[in-house]
Protein backbone atom coordinates (compact mmCIF):
# COMPACT_ATOMS: atom_id res chain seq x y z
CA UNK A 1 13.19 10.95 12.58
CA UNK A 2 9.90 8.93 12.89
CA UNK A 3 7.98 7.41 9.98
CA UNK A 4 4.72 6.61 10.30
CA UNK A 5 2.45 4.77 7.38
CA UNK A 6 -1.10 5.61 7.35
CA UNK A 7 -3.43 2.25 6.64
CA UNK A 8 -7.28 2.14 5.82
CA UNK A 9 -9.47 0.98 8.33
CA UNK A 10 -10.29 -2.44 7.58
CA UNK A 11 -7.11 -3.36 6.47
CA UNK A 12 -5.42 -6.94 7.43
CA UNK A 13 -2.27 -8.24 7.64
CA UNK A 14 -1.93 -12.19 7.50
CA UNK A 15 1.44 -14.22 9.42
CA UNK A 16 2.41 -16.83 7.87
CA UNK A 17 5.36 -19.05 10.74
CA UNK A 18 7.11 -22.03 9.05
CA UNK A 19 9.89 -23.91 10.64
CA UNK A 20 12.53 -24.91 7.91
CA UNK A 21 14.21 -28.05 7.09
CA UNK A 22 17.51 -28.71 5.59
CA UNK A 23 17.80 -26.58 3.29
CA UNK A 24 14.08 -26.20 2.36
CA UNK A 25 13.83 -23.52 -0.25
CA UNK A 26 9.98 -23.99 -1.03
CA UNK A 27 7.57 -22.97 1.52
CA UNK A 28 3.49 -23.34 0.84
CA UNK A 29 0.14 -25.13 1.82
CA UNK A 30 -0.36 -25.25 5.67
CA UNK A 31 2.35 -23.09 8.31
CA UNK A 32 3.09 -24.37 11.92
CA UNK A 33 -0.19 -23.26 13.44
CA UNK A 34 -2.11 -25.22 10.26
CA UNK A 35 -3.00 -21.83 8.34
CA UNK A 36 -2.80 -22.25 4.37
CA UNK A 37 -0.81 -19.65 2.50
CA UNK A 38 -2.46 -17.26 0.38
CA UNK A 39 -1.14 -14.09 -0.34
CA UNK A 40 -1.49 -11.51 -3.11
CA UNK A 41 1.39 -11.07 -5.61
CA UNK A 42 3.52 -8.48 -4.47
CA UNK A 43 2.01 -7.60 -1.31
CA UNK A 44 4.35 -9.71 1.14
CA UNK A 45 7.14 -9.18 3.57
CA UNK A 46 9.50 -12.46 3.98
CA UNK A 47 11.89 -12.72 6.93
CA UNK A 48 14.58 -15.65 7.64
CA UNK A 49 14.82 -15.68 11.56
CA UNK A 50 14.34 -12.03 11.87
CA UNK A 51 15.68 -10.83 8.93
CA UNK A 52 13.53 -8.63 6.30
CA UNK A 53 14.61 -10.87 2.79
CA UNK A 54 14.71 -8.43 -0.23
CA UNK A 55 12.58 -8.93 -2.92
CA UNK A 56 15.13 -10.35 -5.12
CA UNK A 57 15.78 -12.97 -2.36
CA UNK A 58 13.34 -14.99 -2.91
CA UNK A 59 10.10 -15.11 -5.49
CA UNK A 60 6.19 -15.15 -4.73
CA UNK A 61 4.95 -15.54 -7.59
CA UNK A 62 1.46 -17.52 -7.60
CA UNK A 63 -0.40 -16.57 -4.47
CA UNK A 64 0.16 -19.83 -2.69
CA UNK A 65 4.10 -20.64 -2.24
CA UNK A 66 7.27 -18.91 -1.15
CA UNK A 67 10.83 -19.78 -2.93
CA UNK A 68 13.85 -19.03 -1.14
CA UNK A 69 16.89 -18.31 -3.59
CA UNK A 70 19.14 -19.88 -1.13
CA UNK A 71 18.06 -22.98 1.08
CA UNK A 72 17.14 -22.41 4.74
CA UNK A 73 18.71 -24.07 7.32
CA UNK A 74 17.06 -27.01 9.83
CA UNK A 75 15.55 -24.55 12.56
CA UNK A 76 15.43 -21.78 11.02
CA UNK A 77 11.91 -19.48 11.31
CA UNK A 78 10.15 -18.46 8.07
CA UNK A 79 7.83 -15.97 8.10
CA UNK A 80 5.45 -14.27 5.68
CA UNK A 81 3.26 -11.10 5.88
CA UNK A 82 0.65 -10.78 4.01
């Protein structure tokens, strides 16, 4: 079965690539390719290397910073869809 999602024209979608720390759990201001975060609340996708992070995960709660409910480890690719 195939799912497709119909989106407005004029829609945009926003990547946000960090690369973690030892075990960074905060992730805001600039991303590796020096764009700032800024996202609307409750309108993002976060992934851990790959891996869709559910909601209770991790908490987005200001428009500008990412929390991770469990520290990432040095390396590891953070990325947010806005």
């Amino acid at each position: 079965m195939t799912r497709s999602r119909d989106v407005s024209k004029g829609a945009t979608r926003n990547e946000f690539v960090y690369t973690a720390t030892s075990q960074q759990t905060t992730f805001s201001g600039n991303d590796d390719n020096t764009n700032s975060l800024s996202y609307t609340v409750g309108q993002i996708d976060v992934f851990v290397n790959g891996v869709r992070q559910a909601p209770a995960d991790y908490t987005a709660t200001n428009g500008t910073s990412v929390v991770l409910g469990a520290g990432a480890s040095v390396g590891d690719t953070v990325q947010i869809n806005a």
